[in-house]
C-alpha atoms as a PDB file:
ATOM      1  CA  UNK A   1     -41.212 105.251 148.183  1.00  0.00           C
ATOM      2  CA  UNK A   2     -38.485 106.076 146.058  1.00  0.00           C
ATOM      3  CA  UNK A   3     -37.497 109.751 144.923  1.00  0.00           C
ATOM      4  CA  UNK A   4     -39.153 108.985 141.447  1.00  0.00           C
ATOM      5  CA  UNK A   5     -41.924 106.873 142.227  1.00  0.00           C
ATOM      6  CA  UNK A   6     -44.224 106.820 140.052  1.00  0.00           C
ATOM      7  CA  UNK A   7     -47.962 107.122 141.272  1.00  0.00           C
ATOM      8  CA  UNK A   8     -50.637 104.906 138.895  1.00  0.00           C
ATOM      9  CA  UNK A   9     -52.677 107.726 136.857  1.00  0.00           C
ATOM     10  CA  UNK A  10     -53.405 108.142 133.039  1.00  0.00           C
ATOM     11  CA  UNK A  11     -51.947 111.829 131.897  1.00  0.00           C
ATOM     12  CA  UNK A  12     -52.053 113.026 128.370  1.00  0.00           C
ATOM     13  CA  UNK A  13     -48.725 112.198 126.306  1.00  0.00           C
ATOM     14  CA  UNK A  14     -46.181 111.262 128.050  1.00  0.00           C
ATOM     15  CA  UNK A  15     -46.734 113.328 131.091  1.00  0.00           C
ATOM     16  CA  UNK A  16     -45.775 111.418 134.530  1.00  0.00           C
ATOM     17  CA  UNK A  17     -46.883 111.776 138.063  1.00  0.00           C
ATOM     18  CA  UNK A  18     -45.127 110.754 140.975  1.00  0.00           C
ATOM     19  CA  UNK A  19     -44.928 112.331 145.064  1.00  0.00           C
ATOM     20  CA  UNK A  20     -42.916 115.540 145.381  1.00  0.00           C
ATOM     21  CA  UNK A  21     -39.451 115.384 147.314  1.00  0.00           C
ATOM     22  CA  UNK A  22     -37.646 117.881 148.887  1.00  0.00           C
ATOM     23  CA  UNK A  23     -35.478 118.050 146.045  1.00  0.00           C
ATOM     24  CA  UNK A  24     -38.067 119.725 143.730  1.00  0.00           C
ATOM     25  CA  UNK A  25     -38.145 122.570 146.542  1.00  0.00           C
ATOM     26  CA  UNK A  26     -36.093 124.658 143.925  1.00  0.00           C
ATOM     27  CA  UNK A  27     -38.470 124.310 140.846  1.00  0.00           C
ATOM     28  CA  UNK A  28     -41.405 124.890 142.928  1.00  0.00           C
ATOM     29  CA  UNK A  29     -40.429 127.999 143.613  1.00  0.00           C
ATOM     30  CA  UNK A  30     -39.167 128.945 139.957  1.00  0.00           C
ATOM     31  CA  UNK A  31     -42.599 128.064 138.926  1.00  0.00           C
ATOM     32  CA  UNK A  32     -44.307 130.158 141.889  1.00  0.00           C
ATOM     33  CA  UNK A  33     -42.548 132.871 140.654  1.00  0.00           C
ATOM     34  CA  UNK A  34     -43.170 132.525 136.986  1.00  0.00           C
ATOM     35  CA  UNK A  35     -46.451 130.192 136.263  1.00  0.00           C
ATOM     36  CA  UNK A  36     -48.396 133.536 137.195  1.00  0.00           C
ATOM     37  CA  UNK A  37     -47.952 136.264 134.249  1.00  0.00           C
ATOM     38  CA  UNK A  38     -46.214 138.444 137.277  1.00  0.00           C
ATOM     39  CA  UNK A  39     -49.708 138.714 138.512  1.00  0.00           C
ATOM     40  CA  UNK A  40     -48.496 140.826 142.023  1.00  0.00           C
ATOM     41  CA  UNK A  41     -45.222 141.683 140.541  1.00  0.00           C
ATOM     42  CA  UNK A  42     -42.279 140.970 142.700  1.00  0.00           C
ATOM     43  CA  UNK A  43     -44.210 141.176 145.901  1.00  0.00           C
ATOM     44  CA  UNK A  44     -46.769 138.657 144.637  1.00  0.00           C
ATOM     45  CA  UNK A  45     -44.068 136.402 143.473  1.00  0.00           C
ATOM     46  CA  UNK A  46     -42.446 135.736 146.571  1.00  0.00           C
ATOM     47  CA  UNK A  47     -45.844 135.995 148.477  1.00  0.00           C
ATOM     48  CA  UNK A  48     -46.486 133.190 146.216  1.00  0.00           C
ATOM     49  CA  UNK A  49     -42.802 131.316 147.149  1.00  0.00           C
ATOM     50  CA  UNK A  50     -43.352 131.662 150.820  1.00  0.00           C
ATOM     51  CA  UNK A  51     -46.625 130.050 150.432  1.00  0.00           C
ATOM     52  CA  UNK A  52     -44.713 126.619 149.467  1.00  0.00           C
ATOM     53  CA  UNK A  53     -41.551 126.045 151.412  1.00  0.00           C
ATOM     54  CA  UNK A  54     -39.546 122.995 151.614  1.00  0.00           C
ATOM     55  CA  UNK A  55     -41.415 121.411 154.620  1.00  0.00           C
ATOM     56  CA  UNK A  56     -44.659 120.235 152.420  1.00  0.00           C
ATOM     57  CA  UNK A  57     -42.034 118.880 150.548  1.00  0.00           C
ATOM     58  CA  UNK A  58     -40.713 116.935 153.758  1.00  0.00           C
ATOM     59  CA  UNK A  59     -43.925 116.495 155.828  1.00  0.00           C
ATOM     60  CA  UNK A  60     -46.815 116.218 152.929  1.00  0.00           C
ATOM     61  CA  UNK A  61     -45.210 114.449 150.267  1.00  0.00           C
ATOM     62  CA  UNK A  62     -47.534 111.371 150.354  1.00  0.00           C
ATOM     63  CA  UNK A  63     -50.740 113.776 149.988  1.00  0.00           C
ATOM     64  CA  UNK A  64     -48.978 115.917 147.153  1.00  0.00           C
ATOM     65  CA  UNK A  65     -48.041 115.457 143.768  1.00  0.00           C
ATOM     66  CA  UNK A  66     -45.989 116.521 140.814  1.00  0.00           C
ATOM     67  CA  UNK A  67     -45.955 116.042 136.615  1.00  0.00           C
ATOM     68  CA  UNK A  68     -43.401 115.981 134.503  1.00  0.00           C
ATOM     69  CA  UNK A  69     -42.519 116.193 131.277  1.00  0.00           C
ATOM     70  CA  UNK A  70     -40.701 113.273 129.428  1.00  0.00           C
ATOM     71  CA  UNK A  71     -37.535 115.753 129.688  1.00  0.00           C
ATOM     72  CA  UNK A  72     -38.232 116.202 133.552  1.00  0.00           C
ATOM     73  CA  UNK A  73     -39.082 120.134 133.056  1.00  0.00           C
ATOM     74  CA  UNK A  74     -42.117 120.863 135.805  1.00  0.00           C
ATOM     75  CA  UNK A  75     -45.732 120.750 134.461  1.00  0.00           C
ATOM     76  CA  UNK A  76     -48.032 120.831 137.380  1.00  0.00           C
ATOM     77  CA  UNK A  77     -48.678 120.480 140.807  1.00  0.00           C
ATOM     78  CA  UNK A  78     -50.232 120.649 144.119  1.00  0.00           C
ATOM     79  CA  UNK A  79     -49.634 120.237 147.300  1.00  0.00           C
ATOM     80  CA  UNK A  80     -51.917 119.031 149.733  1.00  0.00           C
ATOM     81  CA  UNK A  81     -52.275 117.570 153.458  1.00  0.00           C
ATOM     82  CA  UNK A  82     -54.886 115.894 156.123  1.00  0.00           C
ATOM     83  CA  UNK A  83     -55.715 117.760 158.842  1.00  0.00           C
ATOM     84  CA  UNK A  84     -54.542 116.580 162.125  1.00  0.00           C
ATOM     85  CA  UNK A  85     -57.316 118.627 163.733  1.00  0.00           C
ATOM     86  CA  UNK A  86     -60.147 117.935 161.907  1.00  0.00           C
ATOM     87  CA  UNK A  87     -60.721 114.272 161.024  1.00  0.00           C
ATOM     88  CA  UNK A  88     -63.131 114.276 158.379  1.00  0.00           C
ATOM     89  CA  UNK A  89     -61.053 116.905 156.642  1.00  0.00           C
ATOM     90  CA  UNK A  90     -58.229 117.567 153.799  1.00  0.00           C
ATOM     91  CA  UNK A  91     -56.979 120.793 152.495  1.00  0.00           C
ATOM     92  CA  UNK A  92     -55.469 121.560 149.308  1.00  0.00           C
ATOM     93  CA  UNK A  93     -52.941 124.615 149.888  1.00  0.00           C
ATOM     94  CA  UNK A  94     -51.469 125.404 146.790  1.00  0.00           C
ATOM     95  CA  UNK A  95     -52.205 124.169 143.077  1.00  0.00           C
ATOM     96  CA  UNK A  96     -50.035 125.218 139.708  1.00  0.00           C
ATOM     97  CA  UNK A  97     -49.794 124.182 136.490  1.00  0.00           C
ATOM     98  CA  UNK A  98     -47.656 125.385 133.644  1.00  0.00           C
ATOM     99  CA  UNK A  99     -49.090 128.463 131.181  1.00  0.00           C
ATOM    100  CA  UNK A 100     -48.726 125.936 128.084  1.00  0.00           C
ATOM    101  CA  UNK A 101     -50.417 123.082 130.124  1.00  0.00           C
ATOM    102  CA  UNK A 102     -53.467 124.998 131.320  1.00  0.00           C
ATOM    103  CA  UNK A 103     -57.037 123.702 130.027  1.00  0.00           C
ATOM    104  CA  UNK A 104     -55.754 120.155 129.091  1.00  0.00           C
ATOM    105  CA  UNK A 105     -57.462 118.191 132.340  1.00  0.00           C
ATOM    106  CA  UNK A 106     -53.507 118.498 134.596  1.00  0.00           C
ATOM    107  CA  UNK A 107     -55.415 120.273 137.109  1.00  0.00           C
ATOM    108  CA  UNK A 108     -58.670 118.238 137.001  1.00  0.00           C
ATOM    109  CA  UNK A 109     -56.657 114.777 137.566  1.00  0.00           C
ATOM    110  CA  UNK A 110     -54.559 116.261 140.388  1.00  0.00           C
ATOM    111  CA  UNK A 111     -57.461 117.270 142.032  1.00  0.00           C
ATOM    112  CA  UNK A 112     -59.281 113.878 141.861  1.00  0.00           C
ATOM    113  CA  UNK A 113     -56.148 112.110 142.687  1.00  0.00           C
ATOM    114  CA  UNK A 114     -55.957 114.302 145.686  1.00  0.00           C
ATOM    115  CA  UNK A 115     -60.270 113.241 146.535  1.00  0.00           C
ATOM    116  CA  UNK A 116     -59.102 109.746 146.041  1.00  0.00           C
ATOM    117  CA  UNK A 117     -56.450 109.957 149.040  1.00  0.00           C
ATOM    118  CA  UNK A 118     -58.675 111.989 150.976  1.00  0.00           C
ATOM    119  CA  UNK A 119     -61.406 109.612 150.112  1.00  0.00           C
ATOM    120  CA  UNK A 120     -58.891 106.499 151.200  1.00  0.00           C
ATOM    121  CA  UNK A 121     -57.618 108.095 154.392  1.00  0.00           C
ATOM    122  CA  UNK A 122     -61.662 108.246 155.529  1.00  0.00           C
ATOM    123  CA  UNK A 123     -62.054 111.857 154.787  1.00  0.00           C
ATOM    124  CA  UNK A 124     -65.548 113.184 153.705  1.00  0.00           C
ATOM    125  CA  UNK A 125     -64.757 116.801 152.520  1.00  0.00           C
ATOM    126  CA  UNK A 126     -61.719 118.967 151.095  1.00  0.00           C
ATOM    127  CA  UNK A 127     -60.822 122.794 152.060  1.00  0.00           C
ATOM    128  CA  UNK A 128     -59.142 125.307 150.270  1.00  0.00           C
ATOM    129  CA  UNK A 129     -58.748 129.185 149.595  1.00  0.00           C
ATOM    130  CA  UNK A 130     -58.009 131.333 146.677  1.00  0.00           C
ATOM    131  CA  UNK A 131     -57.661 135.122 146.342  1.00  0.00           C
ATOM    132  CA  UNK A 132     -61.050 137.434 146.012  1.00  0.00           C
ATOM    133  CA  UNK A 133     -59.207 138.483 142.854  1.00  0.00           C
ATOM    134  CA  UNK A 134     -58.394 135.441 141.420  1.00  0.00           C
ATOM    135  CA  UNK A 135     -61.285 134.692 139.144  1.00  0.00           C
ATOM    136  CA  UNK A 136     -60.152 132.199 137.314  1.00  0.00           C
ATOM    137  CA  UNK A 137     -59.565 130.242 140.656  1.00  0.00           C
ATOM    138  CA  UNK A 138     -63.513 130.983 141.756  1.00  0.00           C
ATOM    139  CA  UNK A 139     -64.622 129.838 137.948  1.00  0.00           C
ATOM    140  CA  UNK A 140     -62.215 126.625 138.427  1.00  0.00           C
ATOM    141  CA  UNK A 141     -63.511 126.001 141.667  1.00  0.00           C
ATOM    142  CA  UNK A 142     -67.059 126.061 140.915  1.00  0.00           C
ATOM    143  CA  UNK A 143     -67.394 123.849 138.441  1.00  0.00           C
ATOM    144  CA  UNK A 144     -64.807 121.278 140.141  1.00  0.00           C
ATOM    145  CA  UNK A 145     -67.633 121.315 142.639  1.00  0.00           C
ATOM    146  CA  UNK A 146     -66.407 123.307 145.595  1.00  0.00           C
ATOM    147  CA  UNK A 147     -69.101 125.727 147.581  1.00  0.00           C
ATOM    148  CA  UNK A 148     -68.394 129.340 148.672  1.00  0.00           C
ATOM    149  CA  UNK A 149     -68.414 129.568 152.689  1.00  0.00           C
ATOM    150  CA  UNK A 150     -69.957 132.733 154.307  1.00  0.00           C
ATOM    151  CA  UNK A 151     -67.569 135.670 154.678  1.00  0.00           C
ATOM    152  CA  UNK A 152     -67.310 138.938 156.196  1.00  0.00           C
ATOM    153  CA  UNK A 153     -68.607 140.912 153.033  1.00  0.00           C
ATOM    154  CA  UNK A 154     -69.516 140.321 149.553  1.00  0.00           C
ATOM    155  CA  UNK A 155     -67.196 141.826 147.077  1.00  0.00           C
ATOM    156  CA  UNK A 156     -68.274 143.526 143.857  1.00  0.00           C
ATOM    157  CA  UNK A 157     -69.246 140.345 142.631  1.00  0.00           C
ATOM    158  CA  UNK A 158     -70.906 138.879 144.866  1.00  0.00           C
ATOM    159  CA  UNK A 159     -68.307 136.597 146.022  1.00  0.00           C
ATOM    160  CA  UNK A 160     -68.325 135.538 150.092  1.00  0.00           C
ATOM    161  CA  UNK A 161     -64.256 137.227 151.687  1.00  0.00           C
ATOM    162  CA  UNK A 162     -62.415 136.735 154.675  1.00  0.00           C
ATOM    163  CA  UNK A 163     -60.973 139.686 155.704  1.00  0.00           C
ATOM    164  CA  UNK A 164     -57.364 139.581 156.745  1.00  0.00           C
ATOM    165  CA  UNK A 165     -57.732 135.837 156.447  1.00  0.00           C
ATOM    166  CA  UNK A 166     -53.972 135.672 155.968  1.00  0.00           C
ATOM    167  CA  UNK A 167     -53.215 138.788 157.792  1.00  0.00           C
ATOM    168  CA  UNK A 168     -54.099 142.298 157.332  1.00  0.00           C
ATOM    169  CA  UNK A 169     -55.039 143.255 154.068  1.00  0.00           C
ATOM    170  CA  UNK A 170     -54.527 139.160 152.628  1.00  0.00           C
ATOM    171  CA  UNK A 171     -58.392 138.640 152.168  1.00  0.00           C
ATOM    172  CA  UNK A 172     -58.880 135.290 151.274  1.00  0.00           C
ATOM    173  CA  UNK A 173     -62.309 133.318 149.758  1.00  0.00           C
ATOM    174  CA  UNK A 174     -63.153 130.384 151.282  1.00  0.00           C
ATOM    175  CA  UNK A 175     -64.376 126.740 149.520  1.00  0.00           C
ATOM    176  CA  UNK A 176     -65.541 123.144 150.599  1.00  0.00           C
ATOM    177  CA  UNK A 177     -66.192 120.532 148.471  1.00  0.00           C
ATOM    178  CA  UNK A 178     -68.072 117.278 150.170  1.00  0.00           C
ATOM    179  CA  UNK A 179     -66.425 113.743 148.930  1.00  0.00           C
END
């Protein structure tokens, strides 16, 4: 595939999608540092850059995706793999898309373009993980039709957490959607 390939997919305007590279390493991370209203401050930022570094670029690029604007500027993405050690399985890791580009359906078609792989590589259900305290990451979830797995506790709300999923003190909540 070449660097700009374009992937078949009807986006709003003139929004394109195509595979990631490892060139777009560096506005993945602007965006990881930015897209989030400094939600963590600086810690949270480059929590947030470490999450995403160049080998998903290298290694995942035919299970990830990127939009663009017609002036190339970074509108969305995610990043996503199948797991070598569970067959029936793929796993979205990390999903952004711009403040201005929020709540116009980005996120919705890169998540079913990411069930359609998973769906065409024979896989029957998708993982992923958010923060307890990212609610509007539980609300999204839900109604893109992922389940809560069991935790350790309930938080205040309710909500099924991992404790020290990530590490000590990186509590994490847990979701599986079925394809």
């Amino acid at each position: 595939m070449t660097e700009h390939a374009r992937v078949p997919e009807q986006l709003p305007g003139e929004l394109t999608l195509r595979r990631p590279t490892p060139a777009d390493h560096p506005r993945l991370q602007v965006a990881l540092a930015e897209w989030w209203g400094g939600q963590g401050g600086e810690a949270g930022a480059r929590q947030r850059q470490l999450l995403v570094p160049r080998l998903f670029l290298q290694h995942f690029a035919d299970t990830s995706f990127l939009v663009e604007r017609p002036d190339r500027a970074l509108h969305a993405f995610l990043v996503g793999f199948l797991s070598q050690t569970e067959p029936e399985t793929a796993y979205i890791h990390f999903v952004g898309v711009c403040p201005e580009g929020r709540r116009d359906g980005i996120g919705s078609a890169l998540y079913d373009r990411f069930f359609a792989t998973a769906r065409t590589a024979g896989r029957s259900q998708v993982r992923c993980i958010t923060s307890p305290n990212n609610r509007d990451s539980l609300a999204y979830h839900a109604r893109m039709g992922f389940r809560l797995e069991p935790g350790d506790r309930l938080d205040d709300h309710g909500v099924p957490v991992q404790e020290d999923y990530n590490g000590p003190g990186l509590d994490r909540v847990s979701f599986v959607r079925e394809l």
